[in-house]
PDB file of N, CA and C in Angstrom:
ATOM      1  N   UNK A   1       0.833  -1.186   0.000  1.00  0.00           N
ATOM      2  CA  UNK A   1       0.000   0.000   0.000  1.00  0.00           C
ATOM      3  C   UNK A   1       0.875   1.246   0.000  1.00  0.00           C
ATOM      4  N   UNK A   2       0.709   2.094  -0.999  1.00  0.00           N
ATOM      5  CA  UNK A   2       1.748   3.395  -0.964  1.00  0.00           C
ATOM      6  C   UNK A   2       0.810   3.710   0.136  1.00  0.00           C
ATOM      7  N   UNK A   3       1.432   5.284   0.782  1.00  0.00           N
ATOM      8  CA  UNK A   3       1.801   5.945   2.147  1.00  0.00           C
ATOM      9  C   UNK A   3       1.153   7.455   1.465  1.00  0.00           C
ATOM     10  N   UNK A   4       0.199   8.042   2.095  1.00  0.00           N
ATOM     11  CA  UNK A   4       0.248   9.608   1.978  1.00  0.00           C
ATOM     12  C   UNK A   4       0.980  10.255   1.423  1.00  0.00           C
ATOM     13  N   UNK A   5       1.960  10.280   2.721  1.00  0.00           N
ATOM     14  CA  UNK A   5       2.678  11.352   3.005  1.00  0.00           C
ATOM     15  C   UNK A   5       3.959  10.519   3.919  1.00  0.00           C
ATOM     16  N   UNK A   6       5.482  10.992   3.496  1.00  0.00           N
ATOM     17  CA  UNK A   6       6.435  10.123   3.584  1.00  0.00           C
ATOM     18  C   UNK A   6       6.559  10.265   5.276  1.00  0.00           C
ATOM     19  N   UNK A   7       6.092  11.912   5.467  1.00  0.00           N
ATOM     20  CA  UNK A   7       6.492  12.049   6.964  1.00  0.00           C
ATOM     21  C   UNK A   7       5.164  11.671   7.926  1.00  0.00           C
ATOM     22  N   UNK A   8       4.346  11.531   7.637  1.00  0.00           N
ATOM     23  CA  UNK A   8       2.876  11.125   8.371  1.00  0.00           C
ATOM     24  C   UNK A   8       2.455   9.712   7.922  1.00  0.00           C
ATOM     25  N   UNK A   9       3.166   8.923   8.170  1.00  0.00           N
ATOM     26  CA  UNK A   9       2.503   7.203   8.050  1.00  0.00           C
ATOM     27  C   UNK A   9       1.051   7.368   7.909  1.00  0.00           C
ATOM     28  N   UNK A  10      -0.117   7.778   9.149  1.00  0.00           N
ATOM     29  CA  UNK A  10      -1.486   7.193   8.945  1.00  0.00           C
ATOM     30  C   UNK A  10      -1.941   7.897   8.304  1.00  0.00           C
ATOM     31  N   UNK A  11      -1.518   9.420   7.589  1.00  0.00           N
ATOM     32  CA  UNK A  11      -1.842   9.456   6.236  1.00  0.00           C
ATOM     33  C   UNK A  11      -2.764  11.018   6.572  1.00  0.00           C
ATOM     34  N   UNK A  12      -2.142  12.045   5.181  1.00  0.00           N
ATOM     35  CA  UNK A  12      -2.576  12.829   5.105  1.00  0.00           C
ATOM     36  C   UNK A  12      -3.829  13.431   4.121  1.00  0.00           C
ATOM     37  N   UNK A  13      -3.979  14.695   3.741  1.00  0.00           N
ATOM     38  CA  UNK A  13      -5.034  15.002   2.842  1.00  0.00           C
ATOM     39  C   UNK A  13      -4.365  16.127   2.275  1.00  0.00           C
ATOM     40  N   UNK A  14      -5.224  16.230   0.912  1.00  0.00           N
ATOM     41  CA  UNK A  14      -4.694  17.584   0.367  1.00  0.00           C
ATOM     42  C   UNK A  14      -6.207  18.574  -0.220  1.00  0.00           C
ATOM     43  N   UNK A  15      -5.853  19.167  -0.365  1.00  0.00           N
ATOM     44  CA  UNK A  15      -7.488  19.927  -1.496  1.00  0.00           C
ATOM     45  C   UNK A  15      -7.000  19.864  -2.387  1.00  0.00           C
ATOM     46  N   UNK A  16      -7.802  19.346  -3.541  1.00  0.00           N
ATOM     47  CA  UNK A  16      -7.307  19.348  -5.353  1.00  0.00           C
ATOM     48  C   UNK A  16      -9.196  19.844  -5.588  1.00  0.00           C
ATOM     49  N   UNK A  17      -8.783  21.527  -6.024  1.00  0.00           N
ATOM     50  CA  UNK A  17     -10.204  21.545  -6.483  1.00  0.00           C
ATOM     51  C   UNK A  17     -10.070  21.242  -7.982  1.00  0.00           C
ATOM     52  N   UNK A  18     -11.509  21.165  -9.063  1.00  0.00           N
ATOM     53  CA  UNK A  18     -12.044  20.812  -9.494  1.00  0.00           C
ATOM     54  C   UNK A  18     -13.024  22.016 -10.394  1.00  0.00           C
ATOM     55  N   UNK A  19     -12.116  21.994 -10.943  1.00  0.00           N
ATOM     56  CA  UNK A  19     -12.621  23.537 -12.338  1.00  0.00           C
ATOM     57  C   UNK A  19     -14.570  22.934 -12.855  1.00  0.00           C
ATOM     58  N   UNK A  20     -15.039  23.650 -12.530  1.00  0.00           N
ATOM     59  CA  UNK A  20     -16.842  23.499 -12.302  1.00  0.00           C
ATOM     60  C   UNK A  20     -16.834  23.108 -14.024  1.00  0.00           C
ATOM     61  N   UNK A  21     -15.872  22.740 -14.835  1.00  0.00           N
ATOM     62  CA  UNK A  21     -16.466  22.258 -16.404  1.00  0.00           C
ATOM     63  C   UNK A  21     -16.276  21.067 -16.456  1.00  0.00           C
ATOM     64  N   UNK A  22     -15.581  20.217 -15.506  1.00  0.00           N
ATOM     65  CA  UNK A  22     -15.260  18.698 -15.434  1.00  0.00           C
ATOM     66  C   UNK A  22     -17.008  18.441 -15.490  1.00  0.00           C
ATOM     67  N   UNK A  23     -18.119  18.716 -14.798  1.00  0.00           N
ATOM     68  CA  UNK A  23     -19.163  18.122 -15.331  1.00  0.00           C
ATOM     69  C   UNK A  23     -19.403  17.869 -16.642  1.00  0.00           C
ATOM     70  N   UNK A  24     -18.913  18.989 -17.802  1.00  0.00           N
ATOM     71  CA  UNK A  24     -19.365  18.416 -19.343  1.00  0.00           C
ATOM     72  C   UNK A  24     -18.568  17.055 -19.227  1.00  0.00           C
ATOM     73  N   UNK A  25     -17.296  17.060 -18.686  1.00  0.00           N
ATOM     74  CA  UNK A  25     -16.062  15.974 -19.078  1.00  0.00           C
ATOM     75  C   UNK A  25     -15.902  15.262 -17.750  1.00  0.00           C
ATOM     76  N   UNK A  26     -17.176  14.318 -17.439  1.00  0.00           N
ATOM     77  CA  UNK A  26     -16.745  13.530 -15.809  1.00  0.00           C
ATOM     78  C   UNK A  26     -15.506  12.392 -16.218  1.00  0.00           C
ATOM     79  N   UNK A  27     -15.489  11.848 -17.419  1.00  0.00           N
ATOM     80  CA  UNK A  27     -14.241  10.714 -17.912  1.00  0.00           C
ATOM     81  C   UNK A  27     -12.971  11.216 -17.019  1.00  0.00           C
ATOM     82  N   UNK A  28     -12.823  12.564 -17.150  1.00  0.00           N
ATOM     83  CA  UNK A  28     -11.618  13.173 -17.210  1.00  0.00           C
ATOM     84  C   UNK A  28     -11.503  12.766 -15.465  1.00  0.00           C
ATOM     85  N   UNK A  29     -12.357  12.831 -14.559  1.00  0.00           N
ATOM     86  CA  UNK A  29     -12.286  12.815 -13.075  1.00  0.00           C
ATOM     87  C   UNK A  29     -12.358  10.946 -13.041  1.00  0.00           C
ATOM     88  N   UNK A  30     -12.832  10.245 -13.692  1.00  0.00           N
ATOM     89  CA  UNK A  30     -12.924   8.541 -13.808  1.00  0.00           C
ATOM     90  C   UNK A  30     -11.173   8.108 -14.209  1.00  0.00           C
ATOM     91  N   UNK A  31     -10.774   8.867 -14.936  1.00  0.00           N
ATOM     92  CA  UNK A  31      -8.831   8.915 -15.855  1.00  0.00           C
ATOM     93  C   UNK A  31      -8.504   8.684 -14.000  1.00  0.00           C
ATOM     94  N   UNK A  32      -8.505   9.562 -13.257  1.00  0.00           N
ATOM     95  CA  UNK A  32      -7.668  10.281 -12.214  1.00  0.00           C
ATOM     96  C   UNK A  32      -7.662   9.252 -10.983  1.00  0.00           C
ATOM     97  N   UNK A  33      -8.928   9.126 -11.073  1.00  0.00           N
ATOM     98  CA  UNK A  33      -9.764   7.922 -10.183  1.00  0.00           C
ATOM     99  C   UNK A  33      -8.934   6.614 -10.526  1.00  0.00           C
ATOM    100  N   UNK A  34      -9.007   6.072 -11.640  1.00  0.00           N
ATOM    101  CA  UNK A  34      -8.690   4.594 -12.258  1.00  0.00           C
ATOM    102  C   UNK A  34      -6.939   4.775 -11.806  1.00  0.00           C
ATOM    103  N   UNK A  35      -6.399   6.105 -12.092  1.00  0.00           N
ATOM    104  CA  UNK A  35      -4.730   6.235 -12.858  1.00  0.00           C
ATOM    105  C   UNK A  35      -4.390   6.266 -10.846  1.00  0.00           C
ATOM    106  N   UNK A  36      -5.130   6.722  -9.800  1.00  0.00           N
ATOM    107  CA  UNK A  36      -5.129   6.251  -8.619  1.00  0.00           C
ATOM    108  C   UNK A  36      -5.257   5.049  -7.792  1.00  0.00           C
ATOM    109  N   UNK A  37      -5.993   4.220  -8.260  1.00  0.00           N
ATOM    110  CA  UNK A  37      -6.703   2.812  -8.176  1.00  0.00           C
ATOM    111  C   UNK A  37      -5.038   2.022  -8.592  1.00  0.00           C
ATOM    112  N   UNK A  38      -5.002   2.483  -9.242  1.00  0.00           N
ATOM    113  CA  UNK A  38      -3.043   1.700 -10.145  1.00  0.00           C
ATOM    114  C   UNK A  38      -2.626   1.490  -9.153  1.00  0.00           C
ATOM    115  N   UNK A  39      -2.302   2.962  -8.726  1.00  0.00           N
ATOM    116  CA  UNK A  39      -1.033   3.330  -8.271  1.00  0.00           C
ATOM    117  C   UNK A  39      -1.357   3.153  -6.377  1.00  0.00           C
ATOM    118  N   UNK A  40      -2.442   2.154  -6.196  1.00  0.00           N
ATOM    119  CA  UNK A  40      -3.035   1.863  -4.986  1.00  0.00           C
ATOM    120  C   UNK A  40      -2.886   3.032  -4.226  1.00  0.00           C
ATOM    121  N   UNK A  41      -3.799   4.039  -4.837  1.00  0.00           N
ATOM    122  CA  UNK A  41      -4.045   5.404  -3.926  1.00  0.00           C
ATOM    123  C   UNK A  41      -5.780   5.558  -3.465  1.00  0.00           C
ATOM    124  N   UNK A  42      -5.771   5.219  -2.011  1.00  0.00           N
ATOM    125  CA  UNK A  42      -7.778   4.976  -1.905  1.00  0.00           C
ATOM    126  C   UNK A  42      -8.112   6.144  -1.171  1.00  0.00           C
ATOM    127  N   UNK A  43      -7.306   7.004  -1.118  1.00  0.00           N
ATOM    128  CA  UNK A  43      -7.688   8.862  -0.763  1.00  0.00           C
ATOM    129  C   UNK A  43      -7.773   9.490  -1.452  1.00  0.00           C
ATOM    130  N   UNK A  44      -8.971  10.219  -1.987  1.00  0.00           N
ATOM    131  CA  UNK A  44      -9.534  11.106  -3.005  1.00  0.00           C
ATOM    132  C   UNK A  44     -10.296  12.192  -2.658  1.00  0.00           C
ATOM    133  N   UNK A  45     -10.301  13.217  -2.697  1.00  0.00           N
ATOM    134  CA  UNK A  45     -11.398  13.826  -2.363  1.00  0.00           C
ATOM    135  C   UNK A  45     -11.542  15.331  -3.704  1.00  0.00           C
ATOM    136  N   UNK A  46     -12.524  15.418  -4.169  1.00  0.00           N
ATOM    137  CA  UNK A  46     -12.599  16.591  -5.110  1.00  0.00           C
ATOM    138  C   UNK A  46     -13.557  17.448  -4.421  1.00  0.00           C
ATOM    139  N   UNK A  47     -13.419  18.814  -5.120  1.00  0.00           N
ATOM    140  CA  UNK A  47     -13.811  19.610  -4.671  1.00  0.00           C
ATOM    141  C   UNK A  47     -14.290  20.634  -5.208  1.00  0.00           C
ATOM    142  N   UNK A  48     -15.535  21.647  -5.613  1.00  0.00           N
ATOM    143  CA  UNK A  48     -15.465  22.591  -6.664  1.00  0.00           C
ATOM    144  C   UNK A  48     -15.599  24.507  -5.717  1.00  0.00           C
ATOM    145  N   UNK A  49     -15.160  24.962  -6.156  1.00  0.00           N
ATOM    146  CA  UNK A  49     -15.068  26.375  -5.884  1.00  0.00           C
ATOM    147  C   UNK A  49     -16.129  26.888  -4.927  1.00  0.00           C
ATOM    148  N   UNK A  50     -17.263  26.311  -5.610  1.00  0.00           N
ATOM    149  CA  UNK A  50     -18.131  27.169  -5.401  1.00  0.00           C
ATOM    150  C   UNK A  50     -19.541  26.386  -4.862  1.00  0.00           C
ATOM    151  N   UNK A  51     -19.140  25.397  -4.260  1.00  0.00           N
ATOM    152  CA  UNK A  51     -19.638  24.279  -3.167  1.00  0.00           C
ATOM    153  C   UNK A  51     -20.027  24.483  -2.131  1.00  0.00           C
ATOM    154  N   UNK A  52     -20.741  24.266  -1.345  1.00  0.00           N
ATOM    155  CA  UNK A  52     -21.317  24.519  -0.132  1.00  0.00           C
ATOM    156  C   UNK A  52     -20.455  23.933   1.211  1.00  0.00           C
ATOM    157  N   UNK A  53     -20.226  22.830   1.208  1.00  0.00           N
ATOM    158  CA  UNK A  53     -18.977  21.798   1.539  1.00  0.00           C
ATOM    159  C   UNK A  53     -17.890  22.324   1.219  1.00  0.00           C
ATOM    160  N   UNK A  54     -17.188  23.076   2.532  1.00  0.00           N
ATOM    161  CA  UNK A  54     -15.725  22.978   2.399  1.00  0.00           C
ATOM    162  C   UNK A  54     -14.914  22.201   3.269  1.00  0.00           C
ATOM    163  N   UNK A  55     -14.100  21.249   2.863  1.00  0.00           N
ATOM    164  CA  UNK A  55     -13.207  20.786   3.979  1.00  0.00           C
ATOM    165  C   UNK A  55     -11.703  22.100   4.534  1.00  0.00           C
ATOM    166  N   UNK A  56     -11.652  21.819   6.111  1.00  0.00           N
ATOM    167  CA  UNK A  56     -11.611  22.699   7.250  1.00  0.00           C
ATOM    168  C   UNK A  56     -10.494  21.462   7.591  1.00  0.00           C
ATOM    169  N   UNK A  57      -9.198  21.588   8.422  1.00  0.00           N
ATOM    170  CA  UNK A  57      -8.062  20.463   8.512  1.00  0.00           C
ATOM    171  C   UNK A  57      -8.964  19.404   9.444  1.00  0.00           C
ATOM    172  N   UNK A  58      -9.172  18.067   8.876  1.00  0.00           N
ATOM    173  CA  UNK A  58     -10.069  17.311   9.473  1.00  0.00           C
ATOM    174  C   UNK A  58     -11.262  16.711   9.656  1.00  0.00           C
ATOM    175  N   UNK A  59     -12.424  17.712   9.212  1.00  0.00           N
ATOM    176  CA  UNK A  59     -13.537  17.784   9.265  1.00  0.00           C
ATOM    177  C   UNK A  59     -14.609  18.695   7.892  1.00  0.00           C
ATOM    178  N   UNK A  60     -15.325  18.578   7.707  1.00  0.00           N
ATOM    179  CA  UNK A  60     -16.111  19.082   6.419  1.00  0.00           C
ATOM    180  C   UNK A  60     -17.217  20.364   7.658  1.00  0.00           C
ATOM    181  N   UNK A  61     -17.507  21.583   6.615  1.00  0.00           N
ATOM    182  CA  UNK A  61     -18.551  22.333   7.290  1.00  0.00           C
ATOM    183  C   UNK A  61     -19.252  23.383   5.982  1.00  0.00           C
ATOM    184  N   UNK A  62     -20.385  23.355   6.342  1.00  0.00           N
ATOM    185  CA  UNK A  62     -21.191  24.479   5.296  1.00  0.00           C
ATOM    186  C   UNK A  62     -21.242  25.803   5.453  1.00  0.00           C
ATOM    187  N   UNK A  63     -21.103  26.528   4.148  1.00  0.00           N
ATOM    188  CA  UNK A  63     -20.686  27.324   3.955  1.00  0.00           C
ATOM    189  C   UNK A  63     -22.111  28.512   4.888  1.00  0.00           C
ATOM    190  N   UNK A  64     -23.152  27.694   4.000  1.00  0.00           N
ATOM    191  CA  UNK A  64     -24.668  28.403   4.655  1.00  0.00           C
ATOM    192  C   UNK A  64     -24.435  28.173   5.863  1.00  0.00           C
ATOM    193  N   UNK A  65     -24.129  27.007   6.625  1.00  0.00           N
ATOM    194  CA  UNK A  65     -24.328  26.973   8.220  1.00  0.00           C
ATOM    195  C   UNK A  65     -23.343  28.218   9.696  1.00  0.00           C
ATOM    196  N   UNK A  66     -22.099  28.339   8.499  1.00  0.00           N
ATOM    197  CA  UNK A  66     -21.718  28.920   9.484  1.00  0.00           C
ATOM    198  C   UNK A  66     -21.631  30.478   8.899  1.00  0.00           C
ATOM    199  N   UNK A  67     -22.439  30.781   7.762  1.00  0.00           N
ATOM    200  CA  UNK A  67     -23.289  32.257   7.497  1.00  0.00           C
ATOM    201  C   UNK A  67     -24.018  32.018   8.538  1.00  0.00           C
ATOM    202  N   UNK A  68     -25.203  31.000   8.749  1.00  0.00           N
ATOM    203  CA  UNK A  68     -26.218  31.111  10.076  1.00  0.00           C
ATOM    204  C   UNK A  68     -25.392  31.788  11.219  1.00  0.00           C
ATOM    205  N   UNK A  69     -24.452  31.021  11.632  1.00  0.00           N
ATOM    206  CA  UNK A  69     -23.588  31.221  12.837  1.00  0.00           C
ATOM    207  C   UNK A  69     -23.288  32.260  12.564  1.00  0.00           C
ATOM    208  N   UNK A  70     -23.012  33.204  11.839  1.00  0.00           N
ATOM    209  CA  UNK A  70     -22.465  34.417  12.320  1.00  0.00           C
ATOM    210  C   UNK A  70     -23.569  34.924  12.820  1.00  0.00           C
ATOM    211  N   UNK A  71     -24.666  35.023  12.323  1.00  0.00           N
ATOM    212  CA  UNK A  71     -26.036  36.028  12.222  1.00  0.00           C
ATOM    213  C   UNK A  71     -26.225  35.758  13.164  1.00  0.00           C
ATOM    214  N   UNK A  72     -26.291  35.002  14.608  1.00  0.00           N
ATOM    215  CA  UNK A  72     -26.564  34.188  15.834  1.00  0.00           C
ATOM    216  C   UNK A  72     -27.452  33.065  15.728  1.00  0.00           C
ATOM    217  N   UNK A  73     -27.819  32.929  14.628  1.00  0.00           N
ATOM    218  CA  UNK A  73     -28.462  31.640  14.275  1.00  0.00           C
ATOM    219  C   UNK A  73     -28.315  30.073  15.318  1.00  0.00           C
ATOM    220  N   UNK A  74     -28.916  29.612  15.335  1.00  0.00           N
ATOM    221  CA  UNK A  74     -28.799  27.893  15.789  1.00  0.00           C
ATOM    222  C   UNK A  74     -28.543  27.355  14.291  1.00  0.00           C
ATOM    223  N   UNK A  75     -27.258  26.123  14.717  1.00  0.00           N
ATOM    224  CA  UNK A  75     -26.672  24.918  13.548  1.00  0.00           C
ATOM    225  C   UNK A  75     -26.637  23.930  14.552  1.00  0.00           C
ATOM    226  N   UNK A  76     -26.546  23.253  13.485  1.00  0.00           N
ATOM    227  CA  UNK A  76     -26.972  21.612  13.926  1.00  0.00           C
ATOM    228  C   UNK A  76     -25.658  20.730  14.025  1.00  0.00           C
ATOM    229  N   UNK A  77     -24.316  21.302  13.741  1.00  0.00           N
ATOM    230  CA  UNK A  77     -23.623  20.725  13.762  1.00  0.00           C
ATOM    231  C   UNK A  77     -22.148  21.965  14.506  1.00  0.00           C
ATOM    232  N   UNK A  78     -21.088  20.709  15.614  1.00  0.00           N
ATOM    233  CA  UNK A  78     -20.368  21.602  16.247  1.00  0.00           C
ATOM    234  C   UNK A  78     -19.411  22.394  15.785  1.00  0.00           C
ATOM    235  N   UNK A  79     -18.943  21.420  14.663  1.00  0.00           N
ATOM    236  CA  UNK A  79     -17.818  22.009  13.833  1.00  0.00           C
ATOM    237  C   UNK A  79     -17.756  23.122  13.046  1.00  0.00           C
ATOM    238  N   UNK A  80     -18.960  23.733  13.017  1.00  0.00           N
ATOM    239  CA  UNK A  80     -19.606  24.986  12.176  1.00  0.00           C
ATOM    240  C   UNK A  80     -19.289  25.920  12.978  1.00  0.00           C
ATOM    241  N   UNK A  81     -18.976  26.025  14.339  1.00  0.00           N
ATOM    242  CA  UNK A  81     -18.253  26.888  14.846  1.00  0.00           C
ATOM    243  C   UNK A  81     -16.486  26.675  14.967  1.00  0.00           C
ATOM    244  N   UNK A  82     -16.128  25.333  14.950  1.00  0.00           N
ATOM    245  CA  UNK A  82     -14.404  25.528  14.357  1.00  0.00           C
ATOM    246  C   UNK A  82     -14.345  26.346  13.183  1.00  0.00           C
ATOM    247  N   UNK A  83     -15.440  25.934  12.142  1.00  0.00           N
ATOM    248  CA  UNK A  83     -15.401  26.445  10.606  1.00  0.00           C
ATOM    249  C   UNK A  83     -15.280  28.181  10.656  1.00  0.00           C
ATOM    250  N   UNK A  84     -16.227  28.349  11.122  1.00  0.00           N
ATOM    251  CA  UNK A  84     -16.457  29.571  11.373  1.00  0.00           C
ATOM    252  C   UNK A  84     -15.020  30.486  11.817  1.00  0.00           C
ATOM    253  N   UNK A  85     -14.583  29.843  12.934  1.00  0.00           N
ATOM    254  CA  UNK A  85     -13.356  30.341  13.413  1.00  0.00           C
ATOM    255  C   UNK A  85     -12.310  30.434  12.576  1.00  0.00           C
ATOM    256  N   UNK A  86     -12.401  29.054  11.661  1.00  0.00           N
ATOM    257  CA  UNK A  86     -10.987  29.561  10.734  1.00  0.00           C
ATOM    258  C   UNK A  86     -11.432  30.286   9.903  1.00  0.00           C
ATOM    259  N   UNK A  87     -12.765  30.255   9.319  1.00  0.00           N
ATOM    260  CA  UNK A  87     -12.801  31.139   8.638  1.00  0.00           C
ATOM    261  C   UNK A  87     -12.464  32.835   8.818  1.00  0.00           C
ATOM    262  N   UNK A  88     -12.818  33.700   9.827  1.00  0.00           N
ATOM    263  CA  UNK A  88     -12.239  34.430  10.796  1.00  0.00           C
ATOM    264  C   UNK A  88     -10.955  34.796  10.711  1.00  0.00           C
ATOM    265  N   UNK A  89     -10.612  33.597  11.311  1.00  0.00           N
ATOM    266  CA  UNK A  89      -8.949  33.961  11.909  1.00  0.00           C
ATOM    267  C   UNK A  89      -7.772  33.500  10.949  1.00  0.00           C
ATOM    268  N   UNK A  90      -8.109  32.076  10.478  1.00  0.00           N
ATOM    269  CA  UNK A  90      -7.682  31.826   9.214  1.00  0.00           C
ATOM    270  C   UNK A  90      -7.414  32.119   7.925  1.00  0.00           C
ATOM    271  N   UNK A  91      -8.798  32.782   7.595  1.00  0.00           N
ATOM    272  CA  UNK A  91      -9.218  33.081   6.165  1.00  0.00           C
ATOM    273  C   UNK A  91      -9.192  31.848   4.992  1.00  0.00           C
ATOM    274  N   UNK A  92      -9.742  30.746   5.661  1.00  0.00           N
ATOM    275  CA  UNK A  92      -9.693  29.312   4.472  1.00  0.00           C
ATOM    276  C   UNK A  92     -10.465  29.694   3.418  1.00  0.00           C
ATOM    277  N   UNK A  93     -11.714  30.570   3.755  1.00  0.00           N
ATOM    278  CA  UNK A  93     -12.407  30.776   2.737  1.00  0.00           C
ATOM    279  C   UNK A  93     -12.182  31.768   1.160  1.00  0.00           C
ATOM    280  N   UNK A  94     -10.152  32.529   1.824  1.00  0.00           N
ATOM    281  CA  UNK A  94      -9.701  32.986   0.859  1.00  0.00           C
ATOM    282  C   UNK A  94      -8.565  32.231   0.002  1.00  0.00           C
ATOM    283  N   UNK A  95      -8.802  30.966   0.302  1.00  0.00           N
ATOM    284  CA  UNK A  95      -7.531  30.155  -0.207  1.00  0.00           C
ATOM    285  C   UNK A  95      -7.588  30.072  -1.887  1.00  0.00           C
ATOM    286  N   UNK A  96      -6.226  29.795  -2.271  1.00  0.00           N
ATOM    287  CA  UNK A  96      -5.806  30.025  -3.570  1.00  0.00           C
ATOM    288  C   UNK A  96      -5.386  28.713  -4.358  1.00  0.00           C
ATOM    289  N   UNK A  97      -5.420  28.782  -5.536  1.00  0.00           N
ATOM    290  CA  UNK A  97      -4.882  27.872  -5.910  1.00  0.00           C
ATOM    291  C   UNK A  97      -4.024  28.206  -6.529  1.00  0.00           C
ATOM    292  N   UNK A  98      -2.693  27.030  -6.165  1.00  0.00           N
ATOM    293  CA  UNK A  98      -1.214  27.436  -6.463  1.00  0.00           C
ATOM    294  C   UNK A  98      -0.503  26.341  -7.170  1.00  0.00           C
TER     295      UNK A  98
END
């Protein structure tokens, strides 16, 4: 079984977003999938820009839920206030692609 990440054995994550035209061309995301499957890689995760779902180091949170949370709203889930926070203090929600 290849390894993540050479320095983290149980294994890391990355964000690889996902240009919103791969829907005309899903083959092109099945290529990436299969050319992973090879190379015994079973961590995947895609992602598009402009998604509601952002992954946060660890955990997934919505974008609407922790808009609620600012407004003082009630959410249904705890991590919408980690989210929230990095979003804040972090700024994940200004991340780039490099």
């Amino acid at each position: 079984m290849n390894r993540f990440h050479k320095y983290f054995p149980s294994g890391t994550g990355d964000i690889f977003p996902v240009d919103i035209t791969v829907h005309n061309n899903p083959e092109y995301v099945l290529d990436i999938i299969k050319g992973s499957f090879q190379m015994d890689i079973r961590y995947l995760s895609f992602y598009r820009s402009d998604s509601d779902v952002i992954r946060v180091t660890g955990y997934l949170v919505k974008r609407s839920e922790m808009e609620k949370l600012d407004a003082g709203k009630n959410v249904l889930q705890n991590t919408t206030g980690l989210g929230l926070g990095a979003a804040q203090n972090c700024k994940i929600l200004q991340r780039k692609v490099r």
